[in-house]
C-alpha atoms as a PDB file:
ATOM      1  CA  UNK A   1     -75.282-209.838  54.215  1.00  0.00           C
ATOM      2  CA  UNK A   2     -73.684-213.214  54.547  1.00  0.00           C
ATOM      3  CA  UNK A   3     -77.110-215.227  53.941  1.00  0.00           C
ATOM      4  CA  UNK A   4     -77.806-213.229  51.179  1.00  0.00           C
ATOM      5  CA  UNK A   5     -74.352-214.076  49.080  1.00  0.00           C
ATOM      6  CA  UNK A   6     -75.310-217.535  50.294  1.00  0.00           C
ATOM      7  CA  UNK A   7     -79.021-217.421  48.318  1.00  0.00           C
ATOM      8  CA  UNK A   8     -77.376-215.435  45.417  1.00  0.00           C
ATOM      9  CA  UNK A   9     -74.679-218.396  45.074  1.00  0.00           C
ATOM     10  CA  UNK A  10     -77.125-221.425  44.955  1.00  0.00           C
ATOM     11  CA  UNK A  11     -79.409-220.008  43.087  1.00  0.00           C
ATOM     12  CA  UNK A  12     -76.708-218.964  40.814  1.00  0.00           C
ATOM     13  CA  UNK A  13     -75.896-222.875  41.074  1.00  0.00           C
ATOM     14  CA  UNK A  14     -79.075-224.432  40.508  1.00  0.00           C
ATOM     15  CA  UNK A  15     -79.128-222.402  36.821  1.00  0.00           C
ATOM     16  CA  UNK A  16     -76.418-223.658  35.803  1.00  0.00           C
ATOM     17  CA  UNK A  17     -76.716-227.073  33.288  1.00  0.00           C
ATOM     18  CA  UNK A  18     -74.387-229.988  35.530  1.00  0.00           C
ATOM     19  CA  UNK A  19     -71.939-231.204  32.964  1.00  0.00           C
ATOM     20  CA  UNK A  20     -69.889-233.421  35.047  1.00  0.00           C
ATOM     21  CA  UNK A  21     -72.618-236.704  34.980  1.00  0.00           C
ATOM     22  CA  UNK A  22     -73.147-237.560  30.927  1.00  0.00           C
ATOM     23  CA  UNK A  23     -76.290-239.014  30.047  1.00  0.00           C
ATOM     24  CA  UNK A  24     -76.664-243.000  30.965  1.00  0.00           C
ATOM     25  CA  UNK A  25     -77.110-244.368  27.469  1.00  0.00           C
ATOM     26  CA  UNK A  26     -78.572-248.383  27.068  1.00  0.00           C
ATOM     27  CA  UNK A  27     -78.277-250.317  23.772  1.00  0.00           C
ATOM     28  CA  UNK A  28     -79.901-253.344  23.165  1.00  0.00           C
ATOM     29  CA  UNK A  29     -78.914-255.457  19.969  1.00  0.00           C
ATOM     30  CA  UNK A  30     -81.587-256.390  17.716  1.00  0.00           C
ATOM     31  CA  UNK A  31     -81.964-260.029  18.891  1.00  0.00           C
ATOM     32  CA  UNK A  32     -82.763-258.871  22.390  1.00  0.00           C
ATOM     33  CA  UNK A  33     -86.261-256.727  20.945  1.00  0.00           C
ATOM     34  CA  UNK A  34     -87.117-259.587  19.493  1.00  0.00           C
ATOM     35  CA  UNK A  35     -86.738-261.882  22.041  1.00  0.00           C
ATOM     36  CA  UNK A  36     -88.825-259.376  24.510  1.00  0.00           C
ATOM     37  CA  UNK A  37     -91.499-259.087  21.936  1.00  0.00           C
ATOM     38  CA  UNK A  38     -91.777-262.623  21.481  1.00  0.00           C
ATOM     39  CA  UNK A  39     -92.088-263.643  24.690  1.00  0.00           C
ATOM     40  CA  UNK A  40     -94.577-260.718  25.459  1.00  0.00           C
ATOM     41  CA  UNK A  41     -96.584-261.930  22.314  1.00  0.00           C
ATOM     42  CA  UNK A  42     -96.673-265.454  22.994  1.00  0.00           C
ATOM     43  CA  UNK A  43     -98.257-264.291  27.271  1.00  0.00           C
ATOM     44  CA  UNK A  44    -100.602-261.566  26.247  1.00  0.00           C
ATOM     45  CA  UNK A  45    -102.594-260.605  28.659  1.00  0.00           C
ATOM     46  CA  UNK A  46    -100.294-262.105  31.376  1.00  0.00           C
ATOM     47  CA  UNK A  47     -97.413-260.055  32.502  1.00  0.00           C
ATOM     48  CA  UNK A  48     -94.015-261.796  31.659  1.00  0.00           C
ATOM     49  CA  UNK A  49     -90.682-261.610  33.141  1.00  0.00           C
ATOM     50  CA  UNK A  50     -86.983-262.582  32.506  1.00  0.00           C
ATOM     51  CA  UNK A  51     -83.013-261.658  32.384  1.00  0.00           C
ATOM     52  CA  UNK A  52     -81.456-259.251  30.515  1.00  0.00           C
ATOM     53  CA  UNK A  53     -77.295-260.099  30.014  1.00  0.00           C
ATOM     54  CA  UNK A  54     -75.002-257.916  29.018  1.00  0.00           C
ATOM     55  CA  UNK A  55     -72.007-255.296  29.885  1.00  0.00           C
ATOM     56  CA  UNK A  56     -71.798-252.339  31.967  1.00  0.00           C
ATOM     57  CA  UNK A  57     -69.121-249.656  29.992  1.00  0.00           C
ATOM     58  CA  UNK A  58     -68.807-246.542  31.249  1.00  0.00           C
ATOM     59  CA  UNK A  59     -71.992-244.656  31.375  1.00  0.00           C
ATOM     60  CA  UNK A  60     -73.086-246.965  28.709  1.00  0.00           C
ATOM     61  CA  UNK A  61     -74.638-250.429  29.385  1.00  0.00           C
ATOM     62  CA  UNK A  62     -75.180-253.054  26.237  1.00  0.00           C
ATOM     63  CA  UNK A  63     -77.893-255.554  26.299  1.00  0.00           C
ATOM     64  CA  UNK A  64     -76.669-258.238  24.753  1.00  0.00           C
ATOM     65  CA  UNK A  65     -78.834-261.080  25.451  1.00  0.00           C
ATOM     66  CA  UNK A  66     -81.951-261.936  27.410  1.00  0.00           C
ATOM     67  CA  UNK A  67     -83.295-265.082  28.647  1.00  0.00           C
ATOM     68  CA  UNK A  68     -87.269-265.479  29.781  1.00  0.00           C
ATOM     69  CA  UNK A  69     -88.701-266.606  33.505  1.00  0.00           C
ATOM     70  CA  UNK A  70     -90.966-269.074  32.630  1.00  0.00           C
ATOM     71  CA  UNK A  71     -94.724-268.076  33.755  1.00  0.00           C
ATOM     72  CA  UNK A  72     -97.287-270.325  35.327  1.00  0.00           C
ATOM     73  CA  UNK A  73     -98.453-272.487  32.392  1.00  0.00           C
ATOM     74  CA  UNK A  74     -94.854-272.703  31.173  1.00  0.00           C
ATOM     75  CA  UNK A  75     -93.465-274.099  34.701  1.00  0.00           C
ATOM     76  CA  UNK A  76     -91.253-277.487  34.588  1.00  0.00           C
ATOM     77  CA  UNK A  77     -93.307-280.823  35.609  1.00  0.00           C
ATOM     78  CA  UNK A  78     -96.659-278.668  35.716  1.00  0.00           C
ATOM     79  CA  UNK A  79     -99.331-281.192  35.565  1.00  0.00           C
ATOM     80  CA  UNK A  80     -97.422-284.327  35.430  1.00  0.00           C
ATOM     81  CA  UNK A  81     -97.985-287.242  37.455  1.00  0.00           C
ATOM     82  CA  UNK A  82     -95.786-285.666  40.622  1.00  0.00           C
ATOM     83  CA  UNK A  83     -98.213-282.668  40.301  1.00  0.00           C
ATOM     84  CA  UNK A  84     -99.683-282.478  43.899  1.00  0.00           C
ATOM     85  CA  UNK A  85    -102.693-283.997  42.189  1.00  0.00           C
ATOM     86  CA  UNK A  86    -104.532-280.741  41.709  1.00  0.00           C
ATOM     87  CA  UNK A  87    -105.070-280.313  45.198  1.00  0.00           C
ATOM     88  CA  UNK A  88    -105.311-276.597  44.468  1.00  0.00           C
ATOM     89  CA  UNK A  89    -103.807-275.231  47.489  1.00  0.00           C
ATOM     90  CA  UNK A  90    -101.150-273.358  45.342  1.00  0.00           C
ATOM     91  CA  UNK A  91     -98.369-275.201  46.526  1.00  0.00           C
ATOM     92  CA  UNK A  92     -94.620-275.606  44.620  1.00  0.00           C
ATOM     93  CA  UNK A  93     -92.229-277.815  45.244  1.00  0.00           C
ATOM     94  CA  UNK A  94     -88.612-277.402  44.381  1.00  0.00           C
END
């Protein structure tokens, strides 16, 4: 019957390895590990964030660089004399 050529086909389908989509492949130059490891190092037990720069080729992309987000005791002005004056409330100004 028709619906059975139907289940035969996609099943038939489904077996068969997809070749059309390679494999995404990502390469990150050595300077990049060390940069992540560094800044992971240096905010243990903290969780750390940042950028990661570089080129999308193909189904290839190349990490060439990567710059960290500064975390909470690394923030710009933190503590100065325009601090809030520790009021505590959480508060940042931009």
């Amino acid at each position: 019957s028709r619906a059975a050529r139907r289940a035969r086909s996609l099943s038939a389908s489904a077996a068969m390895p997809s070749t059309a989509e390679p494999s995404m492949v990502v390469e990150l130059d050595g300077l990049v590990v060390l940069k992540v490891l560094n800044h992971c190092q240096s905010a243990l037990p903290s969780f750390v964030t940042g950028q990661l720069l570089g080129m999308d080729i193909g189904r290839t992309v190349e990490v060439t660089n990567c710059f960290p987000f500064p975390g909470k005791s690394e923030d710009v002005g933190g503590g100065g004399a325009d601090d809030a004056a520790g009021d505590g409330d959480g508060a940042e100004y931009q």
